[in-house]
C-alpha atoms as a PDB file:
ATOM      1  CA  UNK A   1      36.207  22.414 -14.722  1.00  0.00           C
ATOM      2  CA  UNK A   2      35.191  20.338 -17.276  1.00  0.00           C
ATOM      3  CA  UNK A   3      37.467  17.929 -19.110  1.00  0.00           C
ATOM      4  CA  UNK A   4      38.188  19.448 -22.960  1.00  0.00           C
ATOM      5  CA  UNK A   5      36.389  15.516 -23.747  1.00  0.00           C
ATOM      6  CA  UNK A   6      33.041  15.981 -24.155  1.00  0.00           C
ATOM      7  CA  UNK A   7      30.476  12.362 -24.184  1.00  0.00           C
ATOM      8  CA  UNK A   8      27.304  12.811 -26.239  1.00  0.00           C
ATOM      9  CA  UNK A   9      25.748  10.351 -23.742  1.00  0.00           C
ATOM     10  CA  UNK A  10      25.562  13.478 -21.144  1.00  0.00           C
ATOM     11  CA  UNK A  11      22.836  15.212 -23.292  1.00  0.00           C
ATOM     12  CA  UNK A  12      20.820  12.354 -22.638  1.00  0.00           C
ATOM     13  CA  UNK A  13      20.857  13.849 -19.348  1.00  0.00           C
ATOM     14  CA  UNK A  14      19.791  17.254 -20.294  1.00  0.00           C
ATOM     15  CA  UNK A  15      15.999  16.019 -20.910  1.00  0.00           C
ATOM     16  CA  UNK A  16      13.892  13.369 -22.520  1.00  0.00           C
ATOM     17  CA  UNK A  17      13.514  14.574 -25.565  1.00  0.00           C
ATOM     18  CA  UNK A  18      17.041  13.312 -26.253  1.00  0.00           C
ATOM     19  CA  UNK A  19      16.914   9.669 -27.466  1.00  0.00           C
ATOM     20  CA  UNK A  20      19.519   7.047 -27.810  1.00  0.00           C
ATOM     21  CA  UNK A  21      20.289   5.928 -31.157  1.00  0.00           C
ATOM     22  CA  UNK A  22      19.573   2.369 -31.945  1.00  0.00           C
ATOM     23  CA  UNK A  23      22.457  -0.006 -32.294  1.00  0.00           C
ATOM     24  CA  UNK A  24      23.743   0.258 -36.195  1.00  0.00           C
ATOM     25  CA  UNK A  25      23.903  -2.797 -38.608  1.00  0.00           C
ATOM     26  CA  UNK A  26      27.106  -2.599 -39.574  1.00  0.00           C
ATOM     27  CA  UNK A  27      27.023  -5.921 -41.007  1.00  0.00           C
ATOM     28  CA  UNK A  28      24.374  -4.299 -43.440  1.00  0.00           C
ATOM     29  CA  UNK A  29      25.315  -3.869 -47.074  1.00  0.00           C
ATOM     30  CA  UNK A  30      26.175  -0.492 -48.431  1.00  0.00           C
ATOM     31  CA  UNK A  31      24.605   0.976 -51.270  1.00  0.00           C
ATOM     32  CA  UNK A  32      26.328   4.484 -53.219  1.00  0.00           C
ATOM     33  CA  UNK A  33      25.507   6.521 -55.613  1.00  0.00           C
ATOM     34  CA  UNK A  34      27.918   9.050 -57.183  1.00  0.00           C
ATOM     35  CA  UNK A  35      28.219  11.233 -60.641  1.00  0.00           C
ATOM     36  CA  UNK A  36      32.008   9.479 -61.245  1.00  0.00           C
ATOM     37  CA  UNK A  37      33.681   6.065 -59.948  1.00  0.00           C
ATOM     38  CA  UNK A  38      37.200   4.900 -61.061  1.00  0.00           C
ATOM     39  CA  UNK A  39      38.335   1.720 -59.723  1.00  0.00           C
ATOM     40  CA  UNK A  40      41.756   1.000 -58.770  1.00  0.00           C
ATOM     41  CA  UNK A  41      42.088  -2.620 -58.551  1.00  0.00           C
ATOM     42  CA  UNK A  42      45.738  -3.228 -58.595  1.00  0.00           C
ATOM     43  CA  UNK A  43      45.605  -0.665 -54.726  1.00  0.00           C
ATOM     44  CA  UNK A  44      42.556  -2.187 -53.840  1.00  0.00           C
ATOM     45  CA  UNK A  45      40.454   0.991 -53.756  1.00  0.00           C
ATOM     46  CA  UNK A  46      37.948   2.500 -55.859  1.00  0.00           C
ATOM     47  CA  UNK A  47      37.138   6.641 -55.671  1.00  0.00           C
ATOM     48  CA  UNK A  48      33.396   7.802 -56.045  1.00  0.00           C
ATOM     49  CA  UNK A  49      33.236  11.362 -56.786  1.00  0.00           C
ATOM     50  CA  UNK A  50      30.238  14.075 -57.677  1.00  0.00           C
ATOM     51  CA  UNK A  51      27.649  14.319 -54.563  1.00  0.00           C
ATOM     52  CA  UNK A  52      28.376  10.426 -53.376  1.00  0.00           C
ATOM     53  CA  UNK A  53      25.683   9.159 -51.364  1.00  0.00           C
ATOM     54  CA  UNK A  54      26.644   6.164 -49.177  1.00  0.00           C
ATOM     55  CA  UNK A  55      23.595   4.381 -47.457  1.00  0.00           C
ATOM     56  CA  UNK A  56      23.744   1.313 -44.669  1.00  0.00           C
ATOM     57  CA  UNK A  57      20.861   0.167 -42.781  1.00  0.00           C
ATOM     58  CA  UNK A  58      19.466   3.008 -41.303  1.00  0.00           C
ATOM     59  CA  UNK A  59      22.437   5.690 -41.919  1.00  0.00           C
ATOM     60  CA  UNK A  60      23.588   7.662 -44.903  1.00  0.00           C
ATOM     61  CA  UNK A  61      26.699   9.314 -45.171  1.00  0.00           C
ATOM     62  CA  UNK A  62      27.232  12.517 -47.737  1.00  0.00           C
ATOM     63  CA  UNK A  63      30.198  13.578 -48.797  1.00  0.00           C
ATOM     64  CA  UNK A  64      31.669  15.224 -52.293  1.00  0.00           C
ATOM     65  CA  UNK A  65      34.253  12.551 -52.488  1.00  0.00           C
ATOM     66  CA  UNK A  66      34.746   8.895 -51.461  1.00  0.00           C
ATOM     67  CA  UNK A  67      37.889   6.580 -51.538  1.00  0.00           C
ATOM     68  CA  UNK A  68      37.101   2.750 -50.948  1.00  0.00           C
ATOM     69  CA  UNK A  69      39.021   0.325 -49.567  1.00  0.00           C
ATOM     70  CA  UNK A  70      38.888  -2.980 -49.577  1.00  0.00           C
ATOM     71  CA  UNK A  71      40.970  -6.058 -48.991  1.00  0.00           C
ATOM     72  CA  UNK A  72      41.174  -7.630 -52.101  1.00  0.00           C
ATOM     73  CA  UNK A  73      39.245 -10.577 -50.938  1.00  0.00           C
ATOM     74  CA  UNK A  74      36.128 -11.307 -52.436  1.00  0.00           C
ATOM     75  CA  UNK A  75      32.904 -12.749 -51.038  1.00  0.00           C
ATOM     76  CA  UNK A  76      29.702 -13.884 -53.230  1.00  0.00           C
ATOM     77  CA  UNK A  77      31.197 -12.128 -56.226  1.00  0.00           C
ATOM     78  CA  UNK A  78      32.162  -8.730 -54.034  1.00  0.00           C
ATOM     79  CA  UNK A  79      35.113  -6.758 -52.850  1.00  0.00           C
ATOM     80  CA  UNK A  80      35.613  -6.779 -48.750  1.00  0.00           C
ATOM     81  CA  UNK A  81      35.097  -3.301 -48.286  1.00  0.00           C
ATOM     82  CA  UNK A  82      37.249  -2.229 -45.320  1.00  0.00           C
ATOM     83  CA  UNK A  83      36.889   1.644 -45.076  1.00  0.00           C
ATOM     84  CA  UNK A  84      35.938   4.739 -46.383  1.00  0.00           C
ATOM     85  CA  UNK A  85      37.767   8.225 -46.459  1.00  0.00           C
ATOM     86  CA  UNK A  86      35.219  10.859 -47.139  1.00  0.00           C
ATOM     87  CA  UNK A  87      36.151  14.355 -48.037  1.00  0.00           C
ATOM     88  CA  UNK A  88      34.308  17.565 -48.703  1.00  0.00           C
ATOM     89  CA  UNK A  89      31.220  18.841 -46.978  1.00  0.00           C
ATOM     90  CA  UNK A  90      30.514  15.226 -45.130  1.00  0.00           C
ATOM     91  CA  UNK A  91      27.437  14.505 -43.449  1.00  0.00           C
ATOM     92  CA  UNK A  92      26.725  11.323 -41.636  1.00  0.00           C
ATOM     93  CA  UNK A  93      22.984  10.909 -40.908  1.00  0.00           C
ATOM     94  CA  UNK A  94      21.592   8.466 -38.298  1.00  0.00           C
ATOM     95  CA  UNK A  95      18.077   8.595 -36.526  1.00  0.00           C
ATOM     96  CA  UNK A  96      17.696  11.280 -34.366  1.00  0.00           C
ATOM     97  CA  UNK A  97      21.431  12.491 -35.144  1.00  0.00           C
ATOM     98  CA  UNK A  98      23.707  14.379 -37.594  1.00  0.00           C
ATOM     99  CA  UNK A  99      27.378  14.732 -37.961  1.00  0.00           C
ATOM    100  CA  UNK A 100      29.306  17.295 -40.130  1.00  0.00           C
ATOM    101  CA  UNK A 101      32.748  18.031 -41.033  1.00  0.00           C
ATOM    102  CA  UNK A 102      34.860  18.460 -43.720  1.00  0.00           C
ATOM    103  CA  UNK A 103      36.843  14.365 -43.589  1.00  0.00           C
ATOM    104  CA  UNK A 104      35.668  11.445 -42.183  1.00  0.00           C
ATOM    105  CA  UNK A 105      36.685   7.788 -42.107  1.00  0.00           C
ATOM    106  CA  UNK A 106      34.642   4.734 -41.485  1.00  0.00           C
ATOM    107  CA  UNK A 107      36.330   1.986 -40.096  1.00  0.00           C
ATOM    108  CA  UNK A 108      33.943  -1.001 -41.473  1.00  0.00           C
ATOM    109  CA  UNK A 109      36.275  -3.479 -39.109  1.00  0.00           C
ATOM    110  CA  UNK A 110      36.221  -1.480 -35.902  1.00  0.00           C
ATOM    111  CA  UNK A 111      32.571  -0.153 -36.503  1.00  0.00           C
ATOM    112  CA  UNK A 112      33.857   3.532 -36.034  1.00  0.00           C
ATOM    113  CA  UNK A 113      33.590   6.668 -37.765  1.00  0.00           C
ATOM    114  CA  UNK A 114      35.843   9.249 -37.082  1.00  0.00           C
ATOM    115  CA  UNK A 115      34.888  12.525 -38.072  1.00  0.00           C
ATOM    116  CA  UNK A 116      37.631  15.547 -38.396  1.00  0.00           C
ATOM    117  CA  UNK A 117      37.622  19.233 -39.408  1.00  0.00           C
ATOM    118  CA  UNK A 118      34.834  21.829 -37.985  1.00  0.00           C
ATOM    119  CA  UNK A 119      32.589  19.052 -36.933  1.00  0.00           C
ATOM    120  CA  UNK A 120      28.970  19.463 -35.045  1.00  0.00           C
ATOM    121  CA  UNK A 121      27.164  16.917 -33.932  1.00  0.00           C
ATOM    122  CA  UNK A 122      23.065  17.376 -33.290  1.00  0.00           C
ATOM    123  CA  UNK A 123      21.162  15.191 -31.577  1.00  0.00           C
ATOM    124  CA  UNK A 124      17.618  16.168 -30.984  1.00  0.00           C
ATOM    125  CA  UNK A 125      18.012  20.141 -29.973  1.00  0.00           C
ATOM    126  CA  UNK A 126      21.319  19.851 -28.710  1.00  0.00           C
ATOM    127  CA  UNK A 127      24.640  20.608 -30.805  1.00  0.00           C
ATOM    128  CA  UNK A 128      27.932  19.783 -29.600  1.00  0.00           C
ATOM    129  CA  UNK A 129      31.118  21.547 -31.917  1.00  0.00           C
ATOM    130  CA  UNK A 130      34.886  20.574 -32.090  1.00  0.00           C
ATOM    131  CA  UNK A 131      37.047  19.410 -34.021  1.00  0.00           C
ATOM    132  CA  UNK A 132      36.899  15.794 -33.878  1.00  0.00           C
ATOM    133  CA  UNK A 133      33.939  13.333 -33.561  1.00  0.00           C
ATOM    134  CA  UNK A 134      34.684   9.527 -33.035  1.00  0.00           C
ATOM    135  CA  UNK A 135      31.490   7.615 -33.269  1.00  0.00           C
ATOM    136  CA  UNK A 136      31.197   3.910 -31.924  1.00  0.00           C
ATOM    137  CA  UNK A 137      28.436   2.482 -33.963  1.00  0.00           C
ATOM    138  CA  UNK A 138      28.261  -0.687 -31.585  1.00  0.00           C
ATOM    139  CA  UNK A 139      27.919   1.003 -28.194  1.00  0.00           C
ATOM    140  CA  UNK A 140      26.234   4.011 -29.942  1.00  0.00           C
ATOM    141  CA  UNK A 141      29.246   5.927 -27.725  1.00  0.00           C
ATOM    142  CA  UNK A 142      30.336   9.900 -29.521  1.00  0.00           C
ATOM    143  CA  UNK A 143      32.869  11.621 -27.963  1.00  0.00           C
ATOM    144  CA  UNK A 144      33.849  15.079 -29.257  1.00  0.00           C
ATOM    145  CA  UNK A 145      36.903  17.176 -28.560  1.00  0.00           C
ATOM    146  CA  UNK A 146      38.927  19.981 -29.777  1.00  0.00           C
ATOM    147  CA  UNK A 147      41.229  18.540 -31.935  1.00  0.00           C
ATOM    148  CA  UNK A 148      41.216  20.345 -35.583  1.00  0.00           C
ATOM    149  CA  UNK A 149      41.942  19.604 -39.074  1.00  0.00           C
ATOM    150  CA  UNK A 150      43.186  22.201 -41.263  1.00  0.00           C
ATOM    151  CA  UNK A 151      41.804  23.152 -44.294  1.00  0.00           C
ATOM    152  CA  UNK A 152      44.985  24.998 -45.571  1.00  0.00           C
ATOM    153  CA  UNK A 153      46.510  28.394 -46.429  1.00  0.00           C
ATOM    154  CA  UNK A 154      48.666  30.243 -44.006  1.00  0.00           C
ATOM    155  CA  UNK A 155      47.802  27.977 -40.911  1.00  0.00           C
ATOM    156  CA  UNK A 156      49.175  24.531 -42.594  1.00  0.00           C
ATOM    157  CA  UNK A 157      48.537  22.419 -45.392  1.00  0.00           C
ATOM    158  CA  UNK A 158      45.447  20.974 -46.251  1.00  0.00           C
ATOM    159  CA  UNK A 159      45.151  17.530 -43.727  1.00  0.00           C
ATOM    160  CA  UNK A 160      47.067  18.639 -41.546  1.00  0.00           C
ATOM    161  CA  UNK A 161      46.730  18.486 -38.010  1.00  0.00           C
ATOM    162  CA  UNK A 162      46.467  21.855 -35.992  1.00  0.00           C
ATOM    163  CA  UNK A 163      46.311  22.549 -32.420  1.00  0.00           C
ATOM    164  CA  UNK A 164      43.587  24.108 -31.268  1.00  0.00           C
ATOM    165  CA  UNK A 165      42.760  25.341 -27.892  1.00  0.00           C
ATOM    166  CA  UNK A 166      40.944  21.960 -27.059  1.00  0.00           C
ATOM    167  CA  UNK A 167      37.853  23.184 -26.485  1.00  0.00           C
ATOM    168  CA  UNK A 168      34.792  21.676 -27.356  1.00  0.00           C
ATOM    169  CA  UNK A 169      31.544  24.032 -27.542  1.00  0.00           C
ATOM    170  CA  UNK A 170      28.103  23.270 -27.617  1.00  0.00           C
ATOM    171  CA  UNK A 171      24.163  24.348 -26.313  1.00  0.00           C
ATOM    172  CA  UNK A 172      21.653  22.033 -24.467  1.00  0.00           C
ATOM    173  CA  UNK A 173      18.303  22.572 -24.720  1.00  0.00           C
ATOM    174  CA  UNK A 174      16.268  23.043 -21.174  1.00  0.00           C
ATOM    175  CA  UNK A 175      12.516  21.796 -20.912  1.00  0.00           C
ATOM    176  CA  UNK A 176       9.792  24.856 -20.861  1.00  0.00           C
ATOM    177  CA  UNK A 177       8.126  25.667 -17.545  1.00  0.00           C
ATOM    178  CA  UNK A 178       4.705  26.416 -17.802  1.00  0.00           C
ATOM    179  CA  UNK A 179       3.783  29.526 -15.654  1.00  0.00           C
ATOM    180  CA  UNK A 180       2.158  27.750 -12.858  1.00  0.00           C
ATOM    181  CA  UNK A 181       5.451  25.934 -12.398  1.00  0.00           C
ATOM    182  CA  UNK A 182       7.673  28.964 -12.285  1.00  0.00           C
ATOM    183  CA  UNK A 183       5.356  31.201 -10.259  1.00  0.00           C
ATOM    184  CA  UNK A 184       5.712  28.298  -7.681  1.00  0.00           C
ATOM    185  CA  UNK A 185       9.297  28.463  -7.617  1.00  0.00           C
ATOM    186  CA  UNK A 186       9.725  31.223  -7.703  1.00  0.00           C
ATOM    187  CA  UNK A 187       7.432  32.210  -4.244  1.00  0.00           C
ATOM    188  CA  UNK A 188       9.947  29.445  -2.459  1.00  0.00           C
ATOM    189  CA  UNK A 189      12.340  30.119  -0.225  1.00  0.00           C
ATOM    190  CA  UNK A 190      16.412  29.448  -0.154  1.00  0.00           C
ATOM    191  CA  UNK A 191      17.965  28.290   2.467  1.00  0.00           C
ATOM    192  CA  UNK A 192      19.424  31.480   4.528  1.00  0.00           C
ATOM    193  CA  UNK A 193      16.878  33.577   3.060  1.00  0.00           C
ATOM    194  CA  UNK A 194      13.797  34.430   4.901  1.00  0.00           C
ATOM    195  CA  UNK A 195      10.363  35.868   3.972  1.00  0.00           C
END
């Protein structure tokens, strides 16, 4: 049986029309674009709001609303961003790959983004579903599993942490035989089975 932990890096084994995603820049600047922004500069944090579009190097991230951290230090006239919580309807767009969920948090330090609440994760043809996605943007490393965020009402408040059964779900895609192929197979024998 399976473990409920589920690597991305096995769907690279389902066939090659599964690619690895290139290493990302995370040293690369990041560029927004929001209806609303309200800094906070005595918490060192600033909140976009109103379809925020984050973009670095070669990934975008989507989300409804965007808190921004940063140390307080500044460098060439700008704020050390450190992280950024996302909230509502998030989508984190790479090449070749797409992550959903309803929170996510990008750890600008550590080079992770952790992605919580109804996530998916597609890559190629292949989509992977749980409730957490942690994505190492170094080592290009996602690993799913069932954890969930709730989103309120009767289960727990919104945020919260809820147990789910741990199980991660998902569908590979398999290669097409053409006919020739299968009709070969399919006239060959099995071991304890004779003709």
């Amino acid at each position: 049986m399976p473990s409920p932990r589920l690597l991305i890096p096995l769907l690279l084994l389902a066939g090659p029309a599964i690619a690895q995603p290139q290493r990302h820049n995370s040293q690369a600047p990041v560029d927004f674009s929001a209806a609303h922004i309200e800094l906070q500069d005595k918490a060192n944090r600033a909140i976009l709001s109103g379809g925020v579009v984050l973009k670095q190097a070669e990934m975008t991230l989507n989300a409804a609303r965007v808190t921004i951290h940063y140390s307080g230090q500044v460098l060439n006239g700008s704020p050390q961003v450190t992280q950024f919580d996302a909230a509502g309807g998030v989508t984190v767009t790479r090449p070749n790959q797409t992550g959903r969920s309803q929170y996510a948090v990008y750890d600008l330090t550590k080079h992770v983004i952790t992605m919580l609440g109804n996530v998916s994760l597609t890559q190629g043809g292949d989509t992977v579903k749980g409730g957490r996605l942690t994505l190492n943007l170094d080592t290009g490393r996602a690993v799913v599993d069932g954890s969930a965020v709730g989103g309120g009402g009767p289960s727990g408040a919104p945020g919260t942490v809820i147990q789910s059964n741990g199980r991660v779900t998902g569908r590979f895609s398999v290669p097409q035989r053409n006919n020739a192929d299968g009709a070969a197979a399919a006239g060959s024998t099995t071991p304890g089975n004779s003709q």
